[in-house]
C-alpha atoms as a PDB file:
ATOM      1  CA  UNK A   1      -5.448  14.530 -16.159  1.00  0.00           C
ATOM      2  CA  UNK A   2      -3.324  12.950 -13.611  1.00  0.00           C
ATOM      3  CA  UNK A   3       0.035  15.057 -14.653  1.00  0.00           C
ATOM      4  CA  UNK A   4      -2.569  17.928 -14.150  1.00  0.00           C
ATOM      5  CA  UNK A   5      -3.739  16.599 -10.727  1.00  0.00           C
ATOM      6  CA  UNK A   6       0.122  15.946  -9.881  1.00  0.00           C
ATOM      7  CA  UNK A   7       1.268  19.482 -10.663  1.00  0.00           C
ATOM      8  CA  UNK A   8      -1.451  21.500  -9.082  1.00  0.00           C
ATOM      9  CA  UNK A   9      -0.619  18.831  -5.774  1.00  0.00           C
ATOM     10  CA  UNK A  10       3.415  19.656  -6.337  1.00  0.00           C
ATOM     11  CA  UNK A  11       2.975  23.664  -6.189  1.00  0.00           C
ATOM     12  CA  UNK A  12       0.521  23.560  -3.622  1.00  0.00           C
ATOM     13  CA  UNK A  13       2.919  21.738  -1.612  1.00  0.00           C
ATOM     14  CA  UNK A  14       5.844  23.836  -3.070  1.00  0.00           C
ATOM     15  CA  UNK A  15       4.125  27.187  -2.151  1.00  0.00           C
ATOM     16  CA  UNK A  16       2.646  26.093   1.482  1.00  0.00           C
ATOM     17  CA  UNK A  17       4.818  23.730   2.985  1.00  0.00           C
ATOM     18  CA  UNK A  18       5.802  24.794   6.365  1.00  0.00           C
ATOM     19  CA  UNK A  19       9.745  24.403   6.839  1.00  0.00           C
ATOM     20  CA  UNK A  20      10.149  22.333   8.772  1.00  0.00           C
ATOM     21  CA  UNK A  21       7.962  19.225   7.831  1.00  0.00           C
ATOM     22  CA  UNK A  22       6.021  18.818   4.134  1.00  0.00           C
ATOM     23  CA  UNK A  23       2.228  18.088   4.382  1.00  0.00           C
ATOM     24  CA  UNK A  24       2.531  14.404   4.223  1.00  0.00           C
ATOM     25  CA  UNK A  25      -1.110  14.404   2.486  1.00  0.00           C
ATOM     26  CA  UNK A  26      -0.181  16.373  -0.012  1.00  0.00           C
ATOM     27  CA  UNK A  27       3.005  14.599  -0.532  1.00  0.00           C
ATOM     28  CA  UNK A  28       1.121  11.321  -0.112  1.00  0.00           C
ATOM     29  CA  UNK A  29      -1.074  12.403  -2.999  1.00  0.00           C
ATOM     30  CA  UNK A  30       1.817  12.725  -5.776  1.00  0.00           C
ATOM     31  CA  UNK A  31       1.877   8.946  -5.143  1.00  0.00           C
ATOM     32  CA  UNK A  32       1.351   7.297  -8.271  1.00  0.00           C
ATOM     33  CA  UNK A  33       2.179   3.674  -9.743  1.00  0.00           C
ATOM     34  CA  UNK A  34       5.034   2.055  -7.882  1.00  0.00           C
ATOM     35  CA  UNK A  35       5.369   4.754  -5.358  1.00  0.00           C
ATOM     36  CA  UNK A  36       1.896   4.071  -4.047  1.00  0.00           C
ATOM     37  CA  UNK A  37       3.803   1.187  -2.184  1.00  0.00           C
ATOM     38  CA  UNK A  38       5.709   4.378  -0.460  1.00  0.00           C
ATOM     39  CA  UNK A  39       4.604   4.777   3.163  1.00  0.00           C
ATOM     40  CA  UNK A  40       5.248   8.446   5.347  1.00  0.00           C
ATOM     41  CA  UNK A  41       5.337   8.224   8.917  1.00  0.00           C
ATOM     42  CA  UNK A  42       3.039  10.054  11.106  1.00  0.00           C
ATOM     43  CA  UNK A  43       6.118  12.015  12.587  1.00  0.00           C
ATOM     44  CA  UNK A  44       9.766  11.829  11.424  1.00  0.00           C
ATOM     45  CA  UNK A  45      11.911   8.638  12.972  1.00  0.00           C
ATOM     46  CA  UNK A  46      15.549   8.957  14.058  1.00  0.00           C
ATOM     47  CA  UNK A  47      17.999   7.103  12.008  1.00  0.00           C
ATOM     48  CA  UNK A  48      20.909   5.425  13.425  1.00  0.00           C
ATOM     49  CA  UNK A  49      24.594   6.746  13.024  1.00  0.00           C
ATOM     50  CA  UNK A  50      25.661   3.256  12.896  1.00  0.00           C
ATOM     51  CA  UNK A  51      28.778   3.190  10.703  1.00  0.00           C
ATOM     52  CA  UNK A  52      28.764   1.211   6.989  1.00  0.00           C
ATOM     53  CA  UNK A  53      31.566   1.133   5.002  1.00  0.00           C
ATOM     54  CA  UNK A  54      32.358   3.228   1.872  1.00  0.00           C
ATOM     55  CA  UNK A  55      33.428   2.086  -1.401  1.00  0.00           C
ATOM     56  CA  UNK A  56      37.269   3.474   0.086  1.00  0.00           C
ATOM     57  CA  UNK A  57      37.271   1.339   2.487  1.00  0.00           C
ATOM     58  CA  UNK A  58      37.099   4.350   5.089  1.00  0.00           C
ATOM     59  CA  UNK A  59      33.472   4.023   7.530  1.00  0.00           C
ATOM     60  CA  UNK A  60      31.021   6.520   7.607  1.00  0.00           C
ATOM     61  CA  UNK A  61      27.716   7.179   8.582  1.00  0.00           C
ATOM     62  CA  UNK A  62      24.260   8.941   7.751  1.00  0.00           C
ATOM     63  CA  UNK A  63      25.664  11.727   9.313  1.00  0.00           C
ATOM     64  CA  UNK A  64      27.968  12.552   6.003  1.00  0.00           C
ATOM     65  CA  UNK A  65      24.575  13.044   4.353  1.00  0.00           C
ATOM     66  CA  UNK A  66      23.085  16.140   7.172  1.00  0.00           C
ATOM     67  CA  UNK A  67      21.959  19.085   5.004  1.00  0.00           C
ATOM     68  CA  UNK A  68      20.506  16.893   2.498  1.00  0.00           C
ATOM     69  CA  UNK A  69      17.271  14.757   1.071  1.00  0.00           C
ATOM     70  CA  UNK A  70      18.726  11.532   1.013  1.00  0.00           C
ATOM     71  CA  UNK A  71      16.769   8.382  -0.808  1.00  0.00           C
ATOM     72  CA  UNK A  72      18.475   5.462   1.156  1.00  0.00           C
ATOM     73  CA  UNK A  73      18.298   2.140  -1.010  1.00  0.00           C
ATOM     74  CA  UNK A  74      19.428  -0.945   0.700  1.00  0.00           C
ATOM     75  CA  UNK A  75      20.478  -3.572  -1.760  1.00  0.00           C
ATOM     76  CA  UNK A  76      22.727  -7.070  -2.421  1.00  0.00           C
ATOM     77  CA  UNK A  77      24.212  -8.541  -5.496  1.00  0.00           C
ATOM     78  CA  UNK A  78      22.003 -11.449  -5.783  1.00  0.00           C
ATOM     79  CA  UNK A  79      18.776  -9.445  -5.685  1.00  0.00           C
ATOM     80  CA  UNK A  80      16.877  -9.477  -9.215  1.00  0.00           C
ATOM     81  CA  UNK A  81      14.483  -7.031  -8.071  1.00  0.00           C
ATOM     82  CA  UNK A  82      17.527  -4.370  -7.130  1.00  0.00           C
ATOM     83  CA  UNK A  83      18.816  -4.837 -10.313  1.00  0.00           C
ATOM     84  CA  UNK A  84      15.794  -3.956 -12.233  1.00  0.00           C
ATOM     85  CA  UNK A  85      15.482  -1.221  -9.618  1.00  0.00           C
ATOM     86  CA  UNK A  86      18.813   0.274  -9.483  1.00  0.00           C
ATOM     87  CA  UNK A  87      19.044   1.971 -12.999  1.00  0.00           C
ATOM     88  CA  UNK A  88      15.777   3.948 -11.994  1.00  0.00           C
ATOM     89  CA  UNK A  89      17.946   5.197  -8.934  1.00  0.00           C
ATOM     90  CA  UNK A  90      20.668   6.513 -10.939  1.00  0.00           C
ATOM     91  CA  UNK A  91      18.183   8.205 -13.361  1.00  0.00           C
ATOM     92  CA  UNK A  92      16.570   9.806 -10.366  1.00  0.00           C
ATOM     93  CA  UNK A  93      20.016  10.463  -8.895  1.00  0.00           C
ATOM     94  CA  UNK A  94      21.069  12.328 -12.634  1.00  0.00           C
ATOM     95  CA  UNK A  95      18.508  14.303 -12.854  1.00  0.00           C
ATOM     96  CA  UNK A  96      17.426  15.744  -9.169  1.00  0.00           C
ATOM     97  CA  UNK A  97      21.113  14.894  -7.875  1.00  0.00           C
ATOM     98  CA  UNK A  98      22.231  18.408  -6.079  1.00  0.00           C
ATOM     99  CA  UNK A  99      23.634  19.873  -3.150  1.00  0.00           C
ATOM    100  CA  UNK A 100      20.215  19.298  -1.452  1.00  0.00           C
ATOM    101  CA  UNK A 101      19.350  15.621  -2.794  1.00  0.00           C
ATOM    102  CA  UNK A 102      21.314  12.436  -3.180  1.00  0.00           C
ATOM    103  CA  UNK A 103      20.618   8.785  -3.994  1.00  0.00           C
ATOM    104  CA  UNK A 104      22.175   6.865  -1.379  1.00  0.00           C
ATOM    105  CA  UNK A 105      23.188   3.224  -1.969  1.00  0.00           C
ATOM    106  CA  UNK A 106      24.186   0.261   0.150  1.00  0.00           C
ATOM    107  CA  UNK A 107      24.425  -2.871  -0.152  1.00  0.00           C
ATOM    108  CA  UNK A 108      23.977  -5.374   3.124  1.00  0.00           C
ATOM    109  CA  UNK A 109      24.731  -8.316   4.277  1.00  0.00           C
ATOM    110  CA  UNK A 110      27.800 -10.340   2.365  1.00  0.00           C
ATOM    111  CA  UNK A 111      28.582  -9.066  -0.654  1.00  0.00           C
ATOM    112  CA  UNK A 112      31.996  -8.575  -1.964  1.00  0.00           C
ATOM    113  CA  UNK A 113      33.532  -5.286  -2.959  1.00  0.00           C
ATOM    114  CA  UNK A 114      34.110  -6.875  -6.908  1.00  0.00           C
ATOM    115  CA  UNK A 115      30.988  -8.413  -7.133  1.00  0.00           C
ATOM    116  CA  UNK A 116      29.242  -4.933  -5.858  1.00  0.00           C
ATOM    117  CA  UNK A 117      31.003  -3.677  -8.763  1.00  0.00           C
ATOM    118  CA  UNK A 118      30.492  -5.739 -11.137  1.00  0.00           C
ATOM    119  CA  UNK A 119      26.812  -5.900 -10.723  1.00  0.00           C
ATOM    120  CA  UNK A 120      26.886  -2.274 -11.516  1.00  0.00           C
ATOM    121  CA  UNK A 121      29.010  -2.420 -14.554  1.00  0.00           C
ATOM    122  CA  UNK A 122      26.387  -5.233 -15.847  1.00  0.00           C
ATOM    123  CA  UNK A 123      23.402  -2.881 -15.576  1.00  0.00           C
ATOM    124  CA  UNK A 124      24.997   0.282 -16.613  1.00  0.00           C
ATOM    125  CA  UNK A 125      25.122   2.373 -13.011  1.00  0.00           C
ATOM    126  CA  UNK A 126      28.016   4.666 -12.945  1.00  0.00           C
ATOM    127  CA  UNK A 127      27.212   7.661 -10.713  1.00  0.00           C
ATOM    128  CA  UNK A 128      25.929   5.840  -7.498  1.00  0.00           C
ATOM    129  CA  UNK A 129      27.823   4.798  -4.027  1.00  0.00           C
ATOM    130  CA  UNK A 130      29.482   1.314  -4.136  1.00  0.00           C
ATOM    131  CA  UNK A 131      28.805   1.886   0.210  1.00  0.00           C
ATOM    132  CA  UNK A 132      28.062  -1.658   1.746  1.00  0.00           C
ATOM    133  CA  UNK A 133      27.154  -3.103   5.469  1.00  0.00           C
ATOM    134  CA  UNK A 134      28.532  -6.254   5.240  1.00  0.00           C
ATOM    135  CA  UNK A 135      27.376  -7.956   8.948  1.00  0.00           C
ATOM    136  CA  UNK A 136      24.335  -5.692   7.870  1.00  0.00           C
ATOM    137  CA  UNK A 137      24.212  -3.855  11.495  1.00  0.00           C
ATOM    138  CA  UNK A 138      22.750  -0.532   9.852  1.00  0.00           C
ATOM    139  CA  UNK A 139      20.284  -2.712   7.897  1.00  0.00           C
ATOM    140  CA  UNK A 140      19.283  -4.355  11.063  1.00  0.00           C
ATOM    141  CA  UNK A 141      18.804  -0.538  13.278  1.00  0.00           C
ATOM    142  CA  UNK A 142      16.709   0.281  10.499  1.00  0.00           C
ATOM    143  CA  UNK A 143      14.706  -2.686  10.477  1.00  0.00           C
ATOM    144  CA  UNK A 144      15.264  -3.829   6.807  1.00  0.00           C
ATOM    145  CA  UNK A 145      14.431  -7.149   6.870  1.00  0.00           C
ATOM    146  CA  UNK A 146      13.787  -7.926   3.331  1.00  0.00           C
ATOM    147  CA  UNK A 147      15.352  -6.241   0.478  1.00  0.00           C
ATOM    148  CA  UNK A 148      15.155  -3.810  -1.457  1.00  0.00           C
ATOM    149  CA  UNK A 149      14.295  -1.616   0.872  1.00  0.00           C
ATOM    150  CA  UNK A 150      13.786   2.276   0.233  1.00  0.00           C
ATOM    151  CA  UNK A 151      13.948   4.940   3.051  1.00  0.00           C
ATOM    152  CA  UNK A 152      13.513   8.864   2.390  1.00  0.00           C
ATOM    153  CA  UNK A 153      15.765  11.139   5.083  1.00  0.00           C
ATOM    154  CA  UNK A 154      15.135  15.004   5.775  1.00  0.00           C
ATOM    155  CA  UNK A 155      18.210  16.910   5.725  1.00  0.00           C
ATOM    156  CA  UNK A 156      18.076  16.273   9.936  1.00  0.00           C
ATOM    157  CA  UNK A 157      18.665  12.534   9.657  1.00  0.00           C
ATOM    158  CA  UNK A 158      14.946  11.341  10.296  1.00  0.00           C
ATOM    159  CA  UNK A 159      13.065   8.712   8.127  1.00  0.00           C
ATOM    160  CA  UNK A 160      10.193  10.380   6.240  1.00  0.00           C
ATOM    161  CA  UNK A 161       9.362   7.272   4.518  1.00  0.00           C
ATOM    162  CA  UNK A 162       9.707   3.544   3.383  1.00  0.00           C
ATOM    163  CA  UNK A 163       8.815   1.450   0.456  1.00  0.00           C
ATOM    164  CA  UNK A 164       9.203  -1.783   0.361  1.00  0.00           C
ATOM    165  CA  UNK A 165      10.377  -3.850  -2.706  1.00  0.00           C
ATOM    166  CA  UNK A 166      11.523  -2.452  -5.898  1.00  0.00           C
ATOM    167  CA  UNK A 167      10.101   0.354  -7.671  1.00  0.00           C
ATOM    168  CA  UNK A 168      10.674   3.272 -10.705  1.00  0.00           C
ATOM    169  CA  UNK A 169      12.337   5.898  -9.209  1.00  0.00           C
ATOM    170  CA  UNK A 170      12.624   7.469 -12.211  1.00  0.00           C
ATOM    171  CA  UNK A 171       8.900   8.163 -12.741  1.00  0.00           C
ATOM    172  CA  UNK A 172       6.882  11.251 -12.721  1.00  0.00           C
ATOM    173  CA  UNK A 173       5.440  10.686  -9.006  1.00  0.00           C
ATOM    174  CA  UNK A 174       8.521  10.082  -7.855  1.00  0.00           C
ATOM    175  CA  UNK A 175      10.346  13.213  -9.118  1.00  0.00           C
ATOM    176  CA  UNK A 176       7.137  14.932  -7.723  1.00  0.00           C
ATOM    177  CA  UNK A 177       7.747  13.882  -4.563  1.00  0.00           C
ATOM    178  CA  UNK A 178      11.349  14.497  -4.183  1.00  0.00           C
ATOM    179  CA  UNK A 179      11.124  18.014  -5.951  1.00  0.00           C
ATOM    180  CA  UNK A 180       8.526  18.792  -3.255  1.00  0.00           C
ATOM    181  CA  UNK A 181      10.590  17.429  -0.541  1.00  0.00           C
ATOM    182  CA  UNK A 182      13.220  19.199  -1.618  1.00  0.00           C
ATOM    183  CA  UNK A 183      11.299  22.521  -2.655  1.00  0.00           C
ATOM    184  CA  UNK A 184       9.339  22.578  -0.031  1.00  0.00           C
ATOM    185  CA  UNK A 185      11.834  22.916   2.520  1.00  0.00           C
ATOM    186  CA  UNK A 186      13.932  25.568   1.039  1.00  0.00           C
ATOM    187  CA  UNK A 187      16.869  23.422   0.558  1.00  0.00           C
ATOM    188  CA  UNK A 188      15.979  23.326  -3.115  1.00  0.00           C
END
């Protein structure tokens, strides 16, 4: 009944959603499980274009990611909940991964280039961003105090959303709600 109740919700949304910004209840109502800890603003928030560092070495910002949904996941090395959270990033990233979505990761605050590495070869993550803020200044402009921490960007750079804490990004309610992110604003 609820995969009913999720896919009536998800072409509602697909069909009716103005433009420029989805119906958050709508969007708020493909919530399920885990992503019930996933709060949307009342109106779209800036993000900063304060620069991080890529796994190059080169900076960049959130600016590289314009055009796109972006699900922002702040993360360190010595967090147990990222780790149990960071294959269901890269399953979300495999399957809805596209010109108009990506999985965005970054780890803040001090951790290492080889240990950022390693920590993904130990759980198996091959096809996500080795990005990292090391005197975590982007962390701090977005207010992540605690980590993980989740944000959802529209393709203009705003915040959409939050969760805080770890959570299955590869379940149905969260597919549901990027899809209709995505769909909804003709980027998909």
């Amino acid at each position: 009944m609820r995969t009913i109740r999720q896919i009536v919700l998800y072409m509602s949304l697909a069909l009716g959603a103005n433009a420029a910004v989805a119906d958050t209840a709508a969007l708020e109502a493909l919530r399920d499980g885990h992503m019930k800890k996933l709060m949307f603003h009342a109106a779209p928030k800036p993000a900063p274009l304060t620069e991080f560092e890529r796994a190059d070495g080169t900076t960049g910002t959130l600016a590289d990611y314009r055009g796109q949904h972006v699900v922002l996941n702040f993360w360190a090395t010595w967090c147990a909940p990222c780790r149990a959270e960071m294959p269901t990033l890269a399953n979300l990233q495999t399957e809805l991964g596209s010109e108009a979505f990506s999985v965005v990761t970054i780890a803040t605050g001090r951790n290492p280039p080889p240990a950022m590495k390693k920590f993904f070869d130990e759980i198996g993550v091959t096809n996500l961003p080795l990005h990292r803020d090391p005197k975590s200044a982007l962390a701090r402009e977005m207010g992540v105090f605690g980590l993980p921490i989740t944000v959802i960007l529209d393709p203009d750079g705003h915040e959409l959303a939050r969760l805080t804490g770890d959570a299955d990004w590869d379940s149905d309610s969260a597919k549901a709600i990027i899809r209709a992110l995505v769909e909804g604003t003709g980027a998909g």
